[in-house]
Protein backbone atom coordinates (compact mmCIF):
# COMPACT_ATOMS: atom_id res chain seq x y z
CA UNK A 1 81.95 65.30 59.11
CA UNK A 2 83.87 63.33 56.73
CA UNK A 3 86.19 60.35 56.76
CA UNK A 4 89.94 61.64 56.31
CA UNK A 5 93.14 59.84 54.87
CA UNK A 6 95.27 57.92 57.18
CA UNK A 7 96.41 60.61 59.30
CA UNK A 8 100.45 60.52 61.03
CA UNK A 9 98.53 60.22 64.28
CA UNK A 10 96.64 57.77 63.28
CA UNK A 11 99.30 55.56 62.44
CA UNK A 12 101.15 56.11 65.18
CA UNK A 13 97.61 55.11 67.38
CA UNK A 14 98.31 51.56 65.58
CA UNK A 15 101.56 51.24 66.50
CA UNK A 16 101.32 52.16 69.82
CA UNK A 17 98.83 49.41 70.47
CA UNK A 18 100.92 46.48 69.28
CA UNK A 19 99.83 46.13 65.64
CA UNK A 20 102.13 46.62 62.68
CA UNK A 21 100.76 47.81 59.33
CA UNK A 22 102.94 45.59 57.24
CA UNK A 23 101.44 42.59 59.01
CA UNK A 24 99.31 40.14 56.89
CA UNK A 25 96.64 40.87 59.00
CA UNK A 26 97.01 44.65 58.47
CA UNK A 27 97.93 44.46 54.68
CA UNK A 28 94.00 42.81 54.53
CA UNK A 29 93.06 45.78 55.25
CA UNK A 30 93.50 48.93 52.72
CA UNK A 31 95.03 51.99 54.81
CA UNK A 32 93.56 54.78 52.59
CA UNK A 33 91.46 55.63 54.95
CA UNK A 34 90.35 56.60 58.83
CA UNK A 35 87.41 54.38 57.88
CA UNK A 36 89.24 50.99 57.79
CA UNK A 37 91.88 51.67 60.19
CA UNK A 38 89.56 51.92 63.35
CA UNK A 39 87.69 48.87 61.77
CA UNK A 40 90.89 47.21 62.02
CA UNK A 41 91.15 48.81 65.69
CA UNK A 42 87.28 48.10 66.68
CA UNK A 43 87.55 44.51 65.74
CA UNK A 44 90.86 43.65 66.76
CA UNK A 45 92.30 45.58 69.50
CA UNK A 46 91.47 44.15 73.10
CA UNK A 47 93.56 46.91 75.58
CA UNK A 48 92.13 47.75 78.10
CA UNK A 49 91.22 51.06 79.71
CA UNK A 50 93.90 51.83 82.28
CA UNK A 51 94.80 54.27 84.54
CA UNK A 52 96.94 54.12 87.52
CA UNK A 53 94.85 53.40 90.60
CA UNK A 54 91.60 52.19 88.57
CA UNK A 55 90.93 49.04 88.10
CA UNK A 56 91.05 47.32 84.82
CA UNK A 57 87.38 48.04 83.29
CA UNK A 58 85.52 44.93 81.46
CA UNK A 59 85.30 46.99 78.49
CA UNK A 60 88.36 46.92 76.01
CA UNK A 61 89.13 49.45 73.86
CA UNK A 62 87.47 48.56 71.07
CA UNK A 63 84.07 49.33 72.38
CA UNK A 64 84.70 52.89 72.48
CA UNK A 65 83.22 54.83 69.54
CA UNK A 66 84.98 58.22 70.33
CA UNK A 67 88.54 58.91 71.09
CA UNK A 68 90.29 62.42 72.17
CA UNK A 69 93.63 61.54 70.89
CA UNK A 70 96.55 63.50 72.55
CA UNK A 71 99.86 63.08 71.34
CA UNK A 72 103.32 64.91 71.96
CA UNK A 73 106.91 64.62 71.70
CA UNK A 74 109.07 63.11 74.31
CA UNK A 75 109.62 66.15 76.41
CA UNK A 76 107.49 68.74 74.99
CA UNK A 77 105.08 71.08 76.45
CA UNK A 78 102.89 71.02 73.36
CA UNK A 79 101.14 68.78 71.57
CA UNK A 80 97.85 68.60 69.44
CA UNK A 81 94.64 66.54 70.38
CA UNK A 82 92.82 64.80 67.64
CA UNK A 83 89.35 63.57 68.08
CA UNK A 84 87.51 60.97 65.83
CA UNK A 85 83.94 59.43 66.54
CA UNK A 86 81.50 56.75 65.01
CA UNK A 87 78.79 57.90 62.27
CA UNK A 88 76.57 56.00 60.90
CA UNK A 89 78.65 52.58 61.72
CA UNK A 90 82.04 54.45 60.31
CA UNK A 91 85.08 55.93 62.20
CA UNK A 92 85.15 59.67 60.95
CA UNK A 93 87.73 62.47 62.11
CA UNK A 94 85.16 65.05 64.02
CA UNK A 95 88.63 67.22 64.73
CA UNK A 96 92.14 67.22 63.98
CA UNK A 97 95.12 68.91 65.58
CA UNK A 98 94.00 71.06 68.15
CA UNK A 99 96.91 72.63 69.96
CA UNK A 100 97.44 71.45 73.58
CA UNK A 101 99.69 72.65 76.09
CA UNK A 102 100.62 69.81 78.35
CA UNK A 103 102.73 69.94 81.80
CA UNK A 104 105.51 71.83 82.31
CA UNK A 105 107.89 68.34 82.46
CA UNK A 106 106.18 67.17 79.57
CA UNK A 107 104.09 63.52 79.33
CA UNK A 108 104.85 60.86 81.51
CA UNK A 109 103.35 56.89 82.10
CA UNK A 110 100.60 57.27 84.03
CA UNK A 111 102.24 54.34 86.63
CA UNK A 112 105.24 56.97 86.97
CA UNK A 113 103.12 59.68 87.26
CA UNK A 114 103.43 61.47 91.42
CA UNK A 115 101.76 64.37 92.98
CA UNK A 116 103.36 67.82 91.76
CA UNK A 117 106.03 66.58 89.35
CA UNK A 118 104.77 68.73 86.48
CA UNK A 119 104.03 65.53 84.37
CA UNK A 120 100.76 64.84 81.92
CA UNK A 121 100.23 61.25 82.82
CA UNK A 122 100.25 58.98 79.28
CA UNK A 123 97.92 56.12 79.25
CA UNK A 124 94.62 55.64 78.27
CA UNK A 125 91.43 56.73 80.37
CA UNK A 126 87.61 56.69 80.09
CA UNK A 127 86.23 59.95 79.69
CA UNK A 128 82.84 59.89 82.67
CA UNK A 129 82.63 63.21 84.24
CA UNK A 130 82.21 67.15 82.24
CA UNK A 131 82.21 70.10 85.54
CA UNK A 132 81.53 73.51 84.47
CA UNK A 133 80.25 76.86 85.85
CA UNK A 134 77.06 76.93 83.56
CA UNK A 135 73.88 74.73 82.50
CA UNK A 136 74.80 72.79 79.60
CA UNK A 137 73.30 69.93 77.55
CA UNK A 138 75.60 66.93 77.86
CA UNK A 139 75.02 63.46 75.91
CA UNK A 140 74.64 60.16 78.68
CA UNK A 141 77.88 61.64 80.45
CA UNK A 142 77.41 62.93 84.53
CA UNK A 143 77.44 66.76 84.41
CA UNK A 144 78.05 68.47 87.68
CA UNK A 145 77.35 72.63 87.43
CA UNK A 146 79.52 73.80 90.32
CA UNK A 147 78.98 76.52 93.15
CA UNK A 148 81.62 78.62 94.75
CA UNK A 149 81.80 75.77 97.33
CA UNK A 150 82.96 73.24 95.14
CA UNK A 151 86.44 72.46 95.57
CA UNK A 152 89.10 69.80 94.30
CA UNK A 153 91.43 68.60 96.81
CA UNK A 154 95.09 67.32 96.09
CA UNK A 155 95.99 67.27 99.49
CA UNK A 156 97.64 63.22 99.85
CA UNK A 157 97.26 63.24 103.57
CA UNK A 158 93.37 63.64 103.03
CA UNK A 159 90.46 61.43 102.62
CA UNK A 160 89.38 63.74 100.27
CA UNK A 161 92.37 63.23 98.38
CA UNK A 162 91.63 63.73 94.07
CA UNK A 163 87.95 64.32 94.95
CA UNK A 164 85.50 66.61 94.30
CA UNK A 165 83.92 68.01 97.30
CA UNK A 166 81.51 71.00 98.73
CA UNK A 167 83.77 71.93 101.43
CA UNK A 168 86.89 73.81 102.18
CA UNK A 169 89.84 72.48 103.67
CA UNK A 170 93.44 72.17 103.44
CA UNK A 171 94.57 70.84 100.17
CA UNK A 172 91.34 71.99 98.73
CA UNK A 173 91.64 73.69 95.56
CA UNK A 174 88.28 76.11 94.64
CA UNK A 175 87.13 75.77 91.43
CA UNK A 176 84.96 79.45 91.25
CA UNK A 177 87.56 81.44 91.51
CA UNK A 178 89.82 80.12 88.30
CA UNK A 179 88.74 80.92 84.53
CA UNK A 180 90.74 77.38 83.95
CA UNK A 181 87.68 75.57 85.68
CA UNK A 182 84.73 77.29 83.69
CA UNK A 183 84.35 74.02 82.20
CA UNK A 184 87.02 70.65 81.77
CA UNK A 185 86.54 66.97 81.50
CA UNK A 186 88.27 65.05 83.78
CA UNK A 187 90.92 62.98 83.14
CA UNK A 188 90.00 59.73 85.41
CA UNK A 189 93.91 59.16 86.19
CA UNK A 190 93.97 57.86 90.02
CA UNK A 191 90.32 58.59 90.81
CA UNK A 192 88.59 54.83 91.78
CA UNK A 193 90.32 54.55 94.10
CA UNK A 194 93.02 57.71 94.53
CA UNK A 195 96.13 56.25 95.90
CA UNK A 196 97.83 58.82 97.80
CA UNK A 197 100.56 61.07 96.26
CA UNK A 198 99.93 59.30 93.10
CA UNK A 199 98.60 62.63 91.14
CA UNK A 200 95.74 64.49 91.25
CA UNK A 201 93.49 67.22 89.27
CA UNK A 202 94.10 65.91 86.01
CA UNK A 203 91.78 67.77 83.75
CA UNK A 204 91.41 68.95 80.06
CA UNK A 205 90.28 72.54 81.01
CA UNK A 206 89.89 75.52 79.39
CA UNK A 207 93.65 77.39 79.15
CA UNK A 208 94.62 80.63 77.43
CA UNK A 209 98.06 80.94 78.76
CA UNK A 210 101.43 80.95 76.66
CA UNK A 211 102.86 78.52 79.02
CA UNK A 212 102.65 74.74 80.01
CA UNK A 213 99.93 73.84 82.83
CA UNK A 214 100.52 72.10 85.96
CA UNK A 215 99.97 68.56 84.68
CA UNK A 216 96.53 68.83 82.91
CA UNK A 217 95.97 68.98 79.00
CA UNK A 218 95.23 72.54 78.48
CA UNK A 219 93.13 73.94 74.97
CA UNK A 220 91.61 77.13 74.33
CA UNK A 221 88.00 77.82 75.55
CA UNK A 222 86.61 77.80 71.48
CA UNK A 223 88.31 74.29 71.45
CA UNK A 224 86.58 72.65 74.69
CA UNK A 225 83.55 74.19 73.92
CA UNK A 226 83.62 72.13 70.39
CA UNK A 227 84.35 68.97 71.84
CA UNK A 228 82.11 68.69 74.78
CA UNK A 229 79.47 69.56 72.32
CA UNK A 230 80.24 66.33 70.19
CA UNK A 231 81.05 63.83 73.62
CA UNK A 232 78.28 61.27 73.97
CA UNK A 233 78.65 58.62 76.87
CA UNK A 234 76.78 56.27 74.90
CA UNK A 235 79.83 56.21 72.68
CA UNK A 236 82.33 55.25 75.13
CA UNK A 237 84.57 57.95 75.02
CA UNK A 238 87.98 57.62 75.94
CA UNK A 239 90.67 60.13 76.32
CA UNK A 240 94.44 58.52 74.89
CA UNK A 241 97.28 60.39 75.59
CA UNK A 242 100.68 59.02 74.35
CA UNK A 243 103.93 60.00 73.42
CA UNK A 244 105.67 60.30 69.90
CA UNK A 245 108.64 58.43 69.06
């Protein structure tokens, strides 16, 4: 892996977060490089994890030391994901532009974000929990290897609303049966607690499909594969998904 100019993404991941490069405080800091520009991040930026129906974590964004970066026009159904990590004490770009498809509405605020509207919720969320079909090795994150009982449900009226469960019910979505749930990360929008009708099953699974998903952030198999390989909880990960101006 090796530290990469100043990508437009990159740049745009400043902005977004409040901070202008032509600042004094910014110009201290040479933009050449990936390198300095999450140092200027790490050490300066205090957001804070958010997504709609979880509570503000202690942890501000700065203490992550890998971030999935998702980014797409206003409107679009495809984007690219970009994902950078911490070596050896310095911000390097792992991957860069992978193509994402995104919901069929396009991205949307996370706070906006309701149940079935075809959105990708925008915000930034803390990347906890990999699922997948088969035994894999994954870094200080929770791993759960699921059955052909496991189910998702996105049913508001239930208890079991935006949860993962072992049983069957109405609502309940089963995970065996779809190639889209071999393996995905989930995307911890409206999961502590899930606030009914707020969205649910918001995932960055596995999809093959020349089309937009329902809502989730969709990349091929090869892609996923890659970057659950390089995820390590002990990093922080975050996933930050945000629209282009």
């Amino acid at each position: 892996m090796k530290s990469i100019d100043s990508p437009k993404s990159l740049i745009f991941l400043i902005h977004s977060l409040g901070f202008s490069p032509k600042s004094k405080q910014f110009q201290c800091h040479k933009t050449n490089s990936i390198t300095v520009l999450f140092s200027f991040l790490y050490f300066f930026c205090q957001l804070p994890l958010l997504s709609q129906g979880n509570p503000p974590p202690e942890s501000p964004l700065g203490k992550a030391e890998q971030i999935l970066f998702v980014t797409a026009k206003a409107g679009e159904t495809t984007g690219s994901l970009d994902f950078y990590t911490v070596t050896d004490g310095e911000w390097v770009g792992v991957i860069e532009k992978i193509p994402v498809r995104l919901g069929r509405n396009g991205l949307l605020s996370g706070l906006e974000k309701r149940e079935g509207d075809g959105h990708t919720p925008t915000g930034v969320f803390p990347i906890q929990r990999i699922i997948g079909k088969s035994k894999k090795e994954i870094r200080s994150l929770e791993y759960t290897e699921i059955q052909k009982n496991h189910h998702w449900n996105d049913n508001p009226k239930s208890k079991n609303y935006n949860q993962l469960t072992k049983q069957s019910e109405k609502g309940a979505i089963p995970l065996w049966d779809s190639y889209i749930y071999e393996l995905f990360v989930v995307i911890e929008h409206n999961t502590k607690p899930a606030l009914p009708g707020m969205g649910s099953m918001i995932f960055l699974h596995i999809w093959n499909e020349d089309k937009p998903t329902s809502g989730c952030v969709g990349v091929s198999k090869e892609g996923l594969e890659t970057l659950v390989s390089v995820l390590d909880g002990d990093k922080k990960p975050i996933i930050f998904i945000q629209i282009l101006d």
